[in-house]
PDB file of N, CA and C in Angstrom:
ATOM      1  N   UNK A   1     -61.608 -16.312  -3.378  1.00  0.00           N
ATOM      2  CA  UNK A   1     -60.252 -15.871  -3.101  1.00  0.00           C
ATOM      3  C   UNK A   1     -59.476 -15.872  -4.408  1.00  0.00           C
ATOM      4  N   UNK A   2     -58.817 -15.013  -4.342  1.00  0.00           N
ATOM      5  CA  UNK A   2     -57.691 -14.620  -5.806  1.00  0.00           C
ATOM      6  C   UNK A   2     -56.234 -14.178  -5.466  1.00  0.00           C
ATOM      7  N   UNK A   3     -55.578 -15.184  -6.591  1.00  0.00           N
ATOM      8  CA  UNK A   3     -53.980 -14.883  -5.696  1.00  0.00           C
ATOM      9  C   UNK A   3     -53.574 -14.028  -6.654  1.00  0.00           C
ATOM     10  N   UNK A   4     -52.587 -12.802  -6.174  1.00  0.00           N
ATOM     11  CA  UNK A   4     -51.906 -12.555  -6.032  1.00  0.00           C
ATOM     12  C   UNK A   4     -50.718 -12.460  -6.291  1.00  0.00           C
ATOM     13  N   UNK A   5     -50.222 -12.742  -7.911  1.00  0.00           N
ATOM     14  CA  UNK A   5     -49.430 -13.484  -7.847  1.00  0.00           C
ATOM     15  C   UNK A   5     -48.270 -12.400  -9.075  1.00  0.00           C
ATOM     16  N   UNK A   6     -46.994 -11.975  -8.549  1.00  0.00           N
ATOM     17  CA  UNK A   6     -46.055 -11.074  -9.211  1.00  0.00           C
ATOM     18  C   UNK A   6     -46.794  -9.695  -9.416  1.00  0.00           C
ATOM     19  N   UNK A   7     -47.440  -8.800  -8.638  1.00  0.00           N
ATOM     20  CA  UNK A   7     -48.085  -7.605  -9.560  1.00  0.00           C
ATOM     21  C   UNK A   7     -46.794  -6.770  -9.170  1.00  0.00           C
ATOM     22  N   UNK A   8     -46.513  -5.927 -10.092  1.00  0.00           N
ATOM     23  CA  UNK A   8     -45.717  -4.838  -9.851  1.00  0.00           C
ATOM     24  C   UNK A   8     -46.016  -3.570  -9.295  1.00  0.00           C
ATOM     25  N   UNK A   9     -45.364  -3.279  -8.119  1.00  0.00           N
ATOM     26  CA  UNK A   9     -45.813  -2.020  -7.079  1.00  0.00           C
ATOM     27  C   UNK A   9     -44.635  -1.301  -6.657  1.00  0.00           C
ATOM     28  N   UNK A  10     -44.639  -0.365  -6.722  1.00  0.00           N
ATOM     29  CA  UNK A  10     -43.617   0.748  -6.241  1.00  0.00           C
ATOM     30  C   UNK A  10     -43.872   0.969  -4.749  1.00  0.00           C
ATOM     31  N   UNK A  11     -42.764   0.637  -4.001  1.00  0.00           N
ATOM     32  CA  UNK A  11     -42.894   1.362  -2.778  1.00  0.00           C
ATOM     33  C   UNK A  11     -42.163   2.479  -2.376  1.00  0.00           C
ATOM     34  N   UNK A  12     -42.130   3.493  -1.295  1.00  0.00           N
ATOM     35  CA  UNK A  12     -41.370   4.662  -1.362  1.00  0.00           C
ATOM     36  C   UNK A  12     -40.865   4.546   0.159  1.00  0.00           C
ATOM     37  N   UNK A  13     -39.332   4.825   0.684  1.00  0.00           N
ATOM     38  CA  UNK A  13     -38.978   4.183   2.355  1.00  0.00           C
ATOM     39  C   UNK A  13     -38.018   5.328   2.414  1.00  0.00           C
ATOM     40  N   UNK A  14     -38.393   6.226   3.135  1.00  0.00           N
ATOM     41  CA  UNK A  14     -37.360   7.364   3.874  1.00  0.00           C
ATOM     42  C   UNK A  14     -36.813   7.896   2.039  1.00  0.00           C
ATOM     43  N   UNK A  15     -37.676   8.065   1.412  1.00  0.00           N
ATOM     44  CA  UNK A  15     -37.670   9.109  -0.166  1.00  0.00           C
ATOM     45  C   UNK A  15     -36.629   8.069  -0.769  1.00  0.00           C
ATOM     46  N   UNK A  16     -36.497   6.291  -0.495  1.00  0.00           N
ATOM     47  CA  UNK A  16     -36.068   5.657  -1.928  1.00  0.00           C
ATOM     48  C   UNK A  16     -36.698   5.069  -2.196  1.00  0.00           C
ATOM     49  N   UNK A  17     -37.384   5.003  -3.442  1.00  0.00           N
ATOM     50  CA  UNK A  17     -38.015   4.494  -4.195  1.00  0.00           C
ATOM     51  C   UNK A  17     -37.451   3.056  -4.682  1.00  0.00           C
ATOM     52  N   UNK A  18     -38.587   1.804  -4.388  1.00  0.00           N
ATOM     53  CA  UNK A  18     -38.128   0.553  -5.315  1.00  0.00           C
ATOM     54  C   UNK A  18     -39.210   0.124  -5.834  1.00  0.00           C
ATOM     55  N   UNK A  19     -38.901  -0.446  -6.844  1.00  0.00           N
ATOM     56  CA  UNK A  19     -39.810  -1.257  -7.769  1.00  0.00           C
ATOM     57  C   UNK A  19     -39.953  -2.540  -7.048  1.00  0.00           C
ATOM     58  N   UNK A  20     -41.033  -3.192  -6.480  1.00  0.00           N
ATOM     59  CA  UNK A  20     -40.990  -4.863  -6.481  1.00  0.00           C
ATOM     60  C   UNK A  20     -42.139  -5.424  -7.066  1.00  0.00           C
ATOM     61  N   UNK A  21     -42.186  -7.023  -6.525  1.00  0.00           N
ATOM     62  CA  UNK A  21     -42.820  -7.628  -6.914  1.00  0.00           C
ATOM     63  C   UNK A  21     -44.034  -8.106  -5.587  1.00  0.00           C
ATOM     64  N   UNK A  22     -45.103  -8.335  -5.752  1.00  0.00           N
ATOM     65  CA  UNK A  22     -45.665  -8.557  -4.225  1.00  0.00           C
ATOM     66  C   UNK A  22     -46.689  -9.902  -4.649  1.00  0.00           C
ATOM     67  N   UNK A  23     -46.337 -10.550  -4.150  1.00  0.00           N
ATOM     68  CA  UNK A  23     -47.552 -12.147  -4.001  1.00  0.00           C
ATOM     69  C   UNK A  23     -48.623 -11.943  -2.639  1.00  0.00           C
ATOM     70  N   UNK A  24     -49.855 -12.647  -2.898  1.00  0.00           N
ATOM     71  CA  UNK A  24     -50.286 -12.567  -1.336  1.00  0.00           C
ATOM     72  C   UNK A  24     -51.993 -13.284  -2.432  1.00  0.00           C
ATOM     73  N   UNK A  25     -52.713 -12.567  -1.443  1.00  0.00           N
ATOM     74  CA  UNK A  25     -54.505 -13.244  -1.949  1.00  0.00           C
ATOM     75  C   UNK A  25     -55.488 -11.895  -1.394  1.00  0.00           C
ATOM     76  N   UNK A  26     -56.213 -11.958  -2.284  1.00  0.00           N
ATOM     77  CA  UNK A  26     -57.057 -11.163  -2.367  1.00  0.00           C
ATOM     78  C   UNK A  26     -58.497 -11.634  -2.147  1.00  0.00           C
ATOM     79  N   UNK A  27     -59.374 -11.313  -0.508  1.00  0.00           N
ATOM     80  CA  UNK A  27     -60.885 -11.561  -0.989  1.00  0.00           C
ATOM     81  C   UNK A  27     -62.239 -10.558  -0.925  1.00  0.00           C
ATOM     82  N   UNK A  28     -62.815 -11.072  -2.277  1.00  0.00           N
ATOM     83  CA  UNK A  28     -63.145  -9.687  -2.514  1.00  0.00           C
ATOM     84  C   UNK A  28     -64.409  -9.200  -1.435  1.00  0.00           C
ATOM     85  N   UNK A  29     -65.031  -8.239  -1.321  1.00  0.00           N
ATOM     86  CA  UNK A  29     -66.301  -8.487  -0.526  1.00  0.00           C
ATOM     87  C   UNK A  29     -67.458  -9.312  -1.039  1.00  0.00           C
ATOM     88  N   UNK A  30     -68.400  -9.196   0.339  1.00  0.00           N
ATOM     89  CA  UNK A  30     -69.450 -10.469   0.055  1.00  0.00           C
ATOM     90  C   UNK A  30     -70.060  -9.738   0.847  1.00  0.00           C
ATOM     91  N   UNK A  31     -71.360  -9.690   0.153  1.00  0.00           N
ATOM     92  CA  UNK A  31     -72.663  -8.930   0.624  1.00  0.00           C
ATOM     93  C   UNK A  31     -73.612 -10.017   0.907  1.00  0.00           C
ATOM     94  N   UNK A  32     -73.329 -10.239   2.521  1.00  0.00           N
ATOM     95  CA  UNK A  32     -74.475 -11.514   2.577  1.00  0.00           C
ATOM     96  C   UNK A  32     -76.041 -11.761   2.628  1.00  0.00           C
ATOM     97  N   UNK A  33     -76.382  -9.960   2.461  1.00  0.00           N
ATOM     98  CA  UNK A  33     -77.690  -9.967   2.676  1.00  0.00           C
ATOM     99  C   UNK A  33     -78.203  -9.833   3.885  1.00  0.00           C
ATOM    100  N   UNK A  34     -79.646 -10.207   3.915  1.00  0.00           N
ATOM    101  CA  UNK A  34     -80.311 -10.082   5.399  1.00  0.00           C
ATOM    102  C   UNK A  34     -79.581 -11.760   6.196  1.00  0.00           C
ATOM    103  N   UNK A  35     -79.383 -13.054   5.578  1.00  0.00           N
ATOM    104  CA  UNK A  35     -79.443 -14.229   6.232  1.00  0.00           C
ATOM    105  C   UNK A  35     -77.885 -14.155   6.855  1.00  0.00           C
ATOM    106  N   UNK A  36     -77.006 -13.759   5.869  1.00  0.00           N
ATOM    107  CA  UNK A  36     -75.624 -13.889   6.311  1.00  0.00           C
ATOM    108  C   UNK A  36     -74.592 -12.951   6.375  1.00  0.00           C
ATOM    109  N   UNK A  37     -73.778 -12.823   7.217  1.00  0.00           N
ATOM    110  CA  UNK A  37     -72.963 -11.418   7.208  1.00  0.00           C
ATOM    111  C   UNK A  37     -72.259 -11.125   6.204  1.00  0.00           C
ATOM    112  N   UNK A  38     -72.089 -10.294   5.995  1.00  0.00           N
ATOM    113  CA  UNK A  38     -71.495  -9.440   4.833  1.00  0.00           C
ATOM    114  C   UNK A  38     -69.925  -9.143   5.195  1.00  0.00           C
ATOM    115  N   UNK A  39     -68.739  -8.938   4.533  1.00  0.00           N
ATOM    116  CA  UNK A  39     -67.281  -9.060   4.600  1.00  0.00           C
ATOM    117  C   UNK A  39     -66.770  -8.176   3.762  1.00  0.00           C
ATOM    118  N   UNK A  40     -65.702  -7.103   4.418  1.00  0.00           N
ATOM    119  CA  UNK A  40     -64.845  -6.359   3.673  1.00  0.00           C
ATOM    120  C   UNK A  40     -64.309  -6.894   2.870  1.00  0.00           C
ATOM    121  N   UNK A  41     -63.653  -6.273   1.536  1.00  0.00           N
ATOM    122  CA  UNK A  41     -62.343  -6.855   1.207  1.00  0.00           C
ATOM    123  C   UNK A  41     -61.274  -7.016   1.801  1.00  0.00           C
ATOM    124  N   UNK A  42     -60.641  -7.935   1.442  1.00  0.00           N
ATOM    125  CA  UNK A  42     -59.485  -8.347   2.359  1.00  0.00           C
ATOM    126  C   UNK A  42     -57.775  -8.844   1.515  1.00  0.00           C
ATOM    127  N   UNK A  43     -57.437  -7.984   1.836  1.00  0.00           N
ATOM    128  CA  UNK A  43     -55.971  -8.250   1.098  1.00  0.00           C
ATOM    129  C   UNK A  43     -54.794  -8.747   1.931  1.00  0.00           C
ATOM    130  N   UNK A  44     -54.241 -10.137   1.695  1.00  0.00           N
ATOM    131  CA  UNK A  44     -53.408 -10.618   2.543  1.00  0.00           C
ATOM    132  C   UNK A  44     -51.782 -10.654   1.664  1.00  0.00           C
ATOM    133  N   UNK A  45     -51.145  -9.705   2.103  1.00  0.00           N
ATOM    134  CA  UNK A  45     -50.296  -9.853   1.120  1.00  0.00           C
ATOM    135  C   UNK A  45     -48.668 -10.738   2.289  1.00  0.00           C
ATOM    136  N   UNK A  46     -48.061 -11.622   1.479  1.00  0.00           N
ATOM    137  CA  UNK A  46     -47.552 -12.323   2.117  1.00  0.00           C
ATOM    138  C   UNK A  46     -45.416 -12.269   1.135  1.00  0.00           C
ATOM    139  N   UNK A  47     -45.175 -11.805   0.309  1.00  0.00           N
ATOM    140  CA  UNK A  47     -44.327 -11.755  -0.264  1.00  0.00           C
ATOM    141  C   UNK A  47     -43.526 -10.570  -0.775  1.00  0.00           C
ATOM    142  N   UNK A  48     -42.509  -9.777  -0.866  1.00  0.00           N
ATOM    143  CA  UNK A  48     -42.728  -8.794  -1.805  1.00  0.00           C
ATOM    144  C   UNK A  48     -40.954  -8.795  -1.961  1.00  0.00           C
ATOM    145  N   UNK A  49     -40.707  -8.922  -3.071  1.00  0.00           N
ATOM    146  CA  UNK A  49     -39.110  -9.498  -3.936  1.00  0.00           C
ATOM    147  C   UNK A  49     -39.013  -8.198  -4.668  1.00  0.00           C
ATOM    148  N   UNK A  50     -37.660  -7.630  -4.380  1.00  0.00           N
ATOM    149  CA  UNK A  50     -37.107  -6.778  -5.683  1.00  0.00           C
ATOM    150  C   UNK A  50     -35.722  -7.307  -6.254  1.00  0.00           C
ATOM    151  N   UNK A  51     -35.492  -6.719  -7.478  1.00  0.00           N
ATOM    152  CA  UNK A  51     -34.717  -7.132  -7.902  1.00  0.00           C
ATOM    153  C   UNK A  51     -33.597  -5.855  -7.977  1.00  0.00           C
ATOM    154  N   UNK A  52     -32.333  -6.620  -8.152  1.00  0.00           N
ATOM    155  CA  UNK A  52     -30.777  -6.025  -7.908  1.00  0.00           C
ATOM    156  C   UNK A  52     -29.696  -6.943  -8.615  1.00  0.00           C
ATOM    157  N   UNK A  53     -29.130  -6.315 -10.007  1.00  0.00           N
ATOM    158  CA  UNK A  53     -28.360  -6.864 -10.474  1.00  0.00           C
ATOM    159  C   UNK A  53     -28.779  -8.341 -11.434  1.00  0.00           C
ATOM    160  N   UNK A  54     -29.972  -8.183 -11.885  1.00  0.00           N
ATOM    161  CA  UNK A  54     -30.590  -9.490 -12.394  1.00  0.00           C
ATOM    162  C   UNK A  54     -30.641 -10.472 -11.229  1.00  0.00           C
ATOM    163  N   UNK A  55     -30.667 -10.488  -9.755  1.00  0.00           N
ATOM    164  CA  UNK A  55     -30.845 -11.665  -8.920  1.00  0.00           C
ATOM    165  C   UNK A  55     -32.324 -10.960  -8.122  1.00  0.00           C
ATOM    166  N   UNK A  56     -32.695 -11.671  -7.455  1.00  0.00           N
ATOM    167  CA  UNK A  56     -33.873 -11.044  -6.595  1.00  0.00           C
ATOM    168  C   UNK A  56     -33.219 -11.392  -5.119  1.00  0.00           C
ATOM    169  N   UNK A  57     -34.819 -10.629  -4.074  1.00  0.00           N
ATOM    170  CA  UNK A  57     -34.020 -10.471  -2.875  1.00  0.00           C
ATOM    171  C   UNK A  57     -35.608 -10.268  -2.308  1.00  0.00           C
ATOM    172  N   UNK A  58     -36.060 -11.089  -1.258  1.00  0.00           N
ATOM    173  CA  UNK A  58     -37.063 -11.150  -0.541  1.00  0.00           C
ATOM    174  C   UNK A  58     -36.885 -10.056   0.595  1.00  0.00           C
ATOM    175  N   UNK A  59     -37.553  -8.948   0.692  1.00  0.00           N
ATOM    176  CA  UNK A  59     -37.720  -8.018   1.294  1.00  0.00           C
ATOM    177  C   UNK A  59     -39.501  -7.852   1.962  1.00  0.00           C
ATOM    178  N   UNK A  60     -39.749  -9.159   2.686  1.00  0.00           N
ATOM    179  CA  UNK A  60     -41.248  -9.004   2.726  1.00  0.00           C
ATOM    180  C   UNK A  60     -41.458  -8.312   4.028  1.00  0.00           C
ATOM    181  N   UNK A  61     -40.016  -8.238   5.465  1.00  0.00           N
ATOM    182  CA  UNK A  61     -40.375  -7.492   6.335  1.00  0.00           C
ATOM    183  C   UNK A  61     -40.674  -5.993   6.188  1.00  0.00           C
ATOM    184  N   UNK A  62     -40.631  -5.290   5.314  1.00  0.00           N
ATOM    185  CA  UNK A  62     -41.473  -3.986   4.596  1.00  0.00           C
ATOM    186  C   UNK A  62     -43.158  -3.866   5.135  1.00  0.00           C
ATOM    187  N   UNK A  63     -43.610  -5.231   4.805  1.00  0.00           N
ATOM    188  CA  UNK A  63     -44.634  -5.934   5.328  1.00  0.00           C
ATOM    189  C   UNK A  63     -45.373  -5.166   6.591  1.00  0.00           C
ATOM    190  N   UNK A  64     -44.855  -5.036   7.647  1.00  0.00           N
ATOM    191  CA  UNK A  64     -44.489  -4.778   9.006  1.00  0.00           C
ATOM    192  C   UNK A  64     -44.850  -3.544   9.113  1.00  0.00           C
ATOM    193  N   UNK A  65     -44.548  -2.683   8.081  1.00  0.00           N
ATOM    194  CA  UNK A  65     -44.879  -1.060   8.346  1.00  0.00           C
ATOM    195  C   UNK A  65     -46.460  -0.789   7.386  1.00  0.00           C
ATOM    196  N   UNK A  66     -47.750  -0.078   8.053  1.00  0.00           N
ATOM    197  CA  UNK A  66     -48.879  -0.204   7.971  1.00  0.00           C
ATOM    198  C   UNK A  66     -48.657   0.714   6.752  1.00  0.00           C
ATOM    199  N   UNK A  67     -47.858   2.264   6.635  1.00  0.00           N
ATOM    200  CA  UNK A  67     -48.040   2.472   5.368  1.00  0.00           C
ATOM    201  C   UNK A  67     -47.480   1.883   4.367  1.00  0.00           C
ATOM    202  N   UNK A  68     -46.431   1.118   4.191  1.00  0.00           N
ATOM    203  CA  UNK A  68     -46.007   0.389   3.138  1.00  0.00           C
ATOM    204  C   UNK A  68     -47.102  -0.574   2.502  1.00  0.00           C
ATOM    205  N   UNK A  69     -48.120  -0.725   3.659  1.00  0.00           N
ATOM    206  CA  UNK A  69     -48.956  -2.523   3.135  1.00  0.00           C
ATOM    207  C   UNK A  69     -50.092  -1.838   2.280  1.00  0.00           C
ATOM    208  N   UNK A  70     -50.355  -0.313   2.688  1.00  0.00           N
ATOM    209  CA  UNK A  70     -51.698   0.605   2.512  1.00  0.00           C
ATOM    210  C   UNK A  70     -51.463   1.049   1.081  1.00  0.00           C
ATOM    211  N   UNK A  71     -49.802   1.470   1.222  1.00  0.00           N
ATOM    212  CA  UNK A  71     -49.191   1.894  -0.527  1.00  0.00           C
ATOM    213  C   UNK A  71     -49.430   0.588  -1.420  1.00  0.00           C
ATOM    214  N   UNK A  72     -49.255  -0.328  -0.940  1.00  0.00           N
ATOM    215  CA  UNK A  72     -49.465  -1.790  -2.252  1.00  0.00           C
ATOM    216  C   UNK A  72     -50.596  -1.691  -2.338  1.00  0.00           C
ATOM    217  N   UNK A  73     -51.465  -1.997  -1.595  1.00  0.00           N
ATOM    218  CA  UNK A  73     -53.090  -1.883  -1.520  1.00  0.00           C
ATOM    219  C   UNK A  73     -53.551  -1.282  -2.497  1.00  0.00           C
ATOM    220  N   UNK A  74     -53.271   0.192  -2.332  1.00  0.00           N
ATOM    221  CA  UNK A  74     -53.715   1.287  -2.854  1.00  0.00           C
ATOM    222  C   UNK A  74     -53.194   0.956  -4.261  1.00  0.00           C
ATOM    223  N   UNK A  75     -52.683   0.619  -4.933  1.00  0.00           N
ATOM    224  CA  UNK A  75     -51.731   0.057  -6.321  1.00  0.00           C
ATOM    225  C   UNK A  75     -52.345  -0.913  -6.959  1.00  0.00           C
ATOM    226  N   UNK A  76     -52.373  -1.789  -5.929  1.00  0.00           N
ATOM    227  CA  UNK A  76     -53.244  -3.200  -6.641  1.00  0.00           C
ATOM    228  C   UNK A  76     -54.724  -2.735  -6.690  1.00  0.00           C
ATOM    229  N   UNK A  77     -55.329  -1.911  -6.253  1.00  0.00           N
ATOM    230  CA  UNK A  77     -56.898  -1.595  -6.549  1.00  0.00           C
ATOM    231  C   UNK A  77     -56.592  -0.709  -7.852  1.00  0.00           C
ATOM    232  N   UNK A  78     -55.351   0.332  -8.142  1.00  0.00           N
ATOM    233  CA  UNK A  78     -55.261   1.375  -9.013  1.00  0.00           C
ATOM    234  C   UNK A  78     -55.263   0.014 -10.287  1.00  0.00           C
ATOM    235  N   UNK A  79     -54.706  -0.925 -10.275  1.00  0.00           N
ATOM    236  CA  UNK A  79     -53.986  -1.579 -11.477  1.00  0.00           C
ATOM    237  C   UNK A  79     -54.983  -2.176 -11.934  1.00  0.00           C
ATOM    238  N   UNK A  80     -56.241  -2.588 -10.773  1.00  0.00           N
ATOM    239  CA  UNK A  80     -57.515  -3.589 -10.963  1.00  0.00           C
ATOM    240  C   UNK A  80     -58.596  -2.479 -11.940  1.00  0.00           C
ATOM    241  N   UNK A  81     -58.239  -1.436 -11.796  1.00  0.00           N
ATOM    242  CA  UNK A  81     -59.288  -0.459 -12.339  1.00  0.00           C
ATOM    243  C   UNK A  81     -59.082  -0.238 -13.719  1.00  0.00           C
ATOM    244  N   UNK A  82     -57.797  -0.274 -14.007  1.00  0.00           N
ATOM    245  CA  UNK A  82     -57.246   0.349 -15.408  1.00  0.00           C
ATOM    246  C   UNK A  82     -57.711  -0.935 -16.305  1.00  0.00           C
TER     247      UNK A  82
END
């Protein structure tokens, strides 16, 4: 398991765009072979803070909507590649 911890991700909500921050854990797959089952990756993301005016602001119910969680996803694999 691997946390998660401040990556920067853009999300996009009815065409406004914000910059945040997203915490959560990451596990990666596991190929168990013939003896033991084998496991997707799994991304649990549990946080996601933007900022306004130099203060921050916990906005993790975003969370809640399946394409918002699919757009971070999709970000944190783009950022793991580069």
């Amino acid at each position: 398991m691997n946390t998660i911890t401040e990556e920067l991700v853009t999300i996009d909500i009815n065409g406004r765009t914000i910059d945040c921050y997203v915490w959560g854990y990451f596990h990666p797959a596991y190929d168990g072979g013939r003896d033991e089952p084998s496991e997707h990756e799994v991304y649990e993301l549990t946080h996601v803070y933007t900022e306004q005016d130099g203060k921050q602001f916990e906005i993790s119910e975003v969370l809640m909507f399946e394409f918002v969680r699919e757009s971070i996803i999709n970000q944190l694999k783009e950022n793991v590649s580069e």
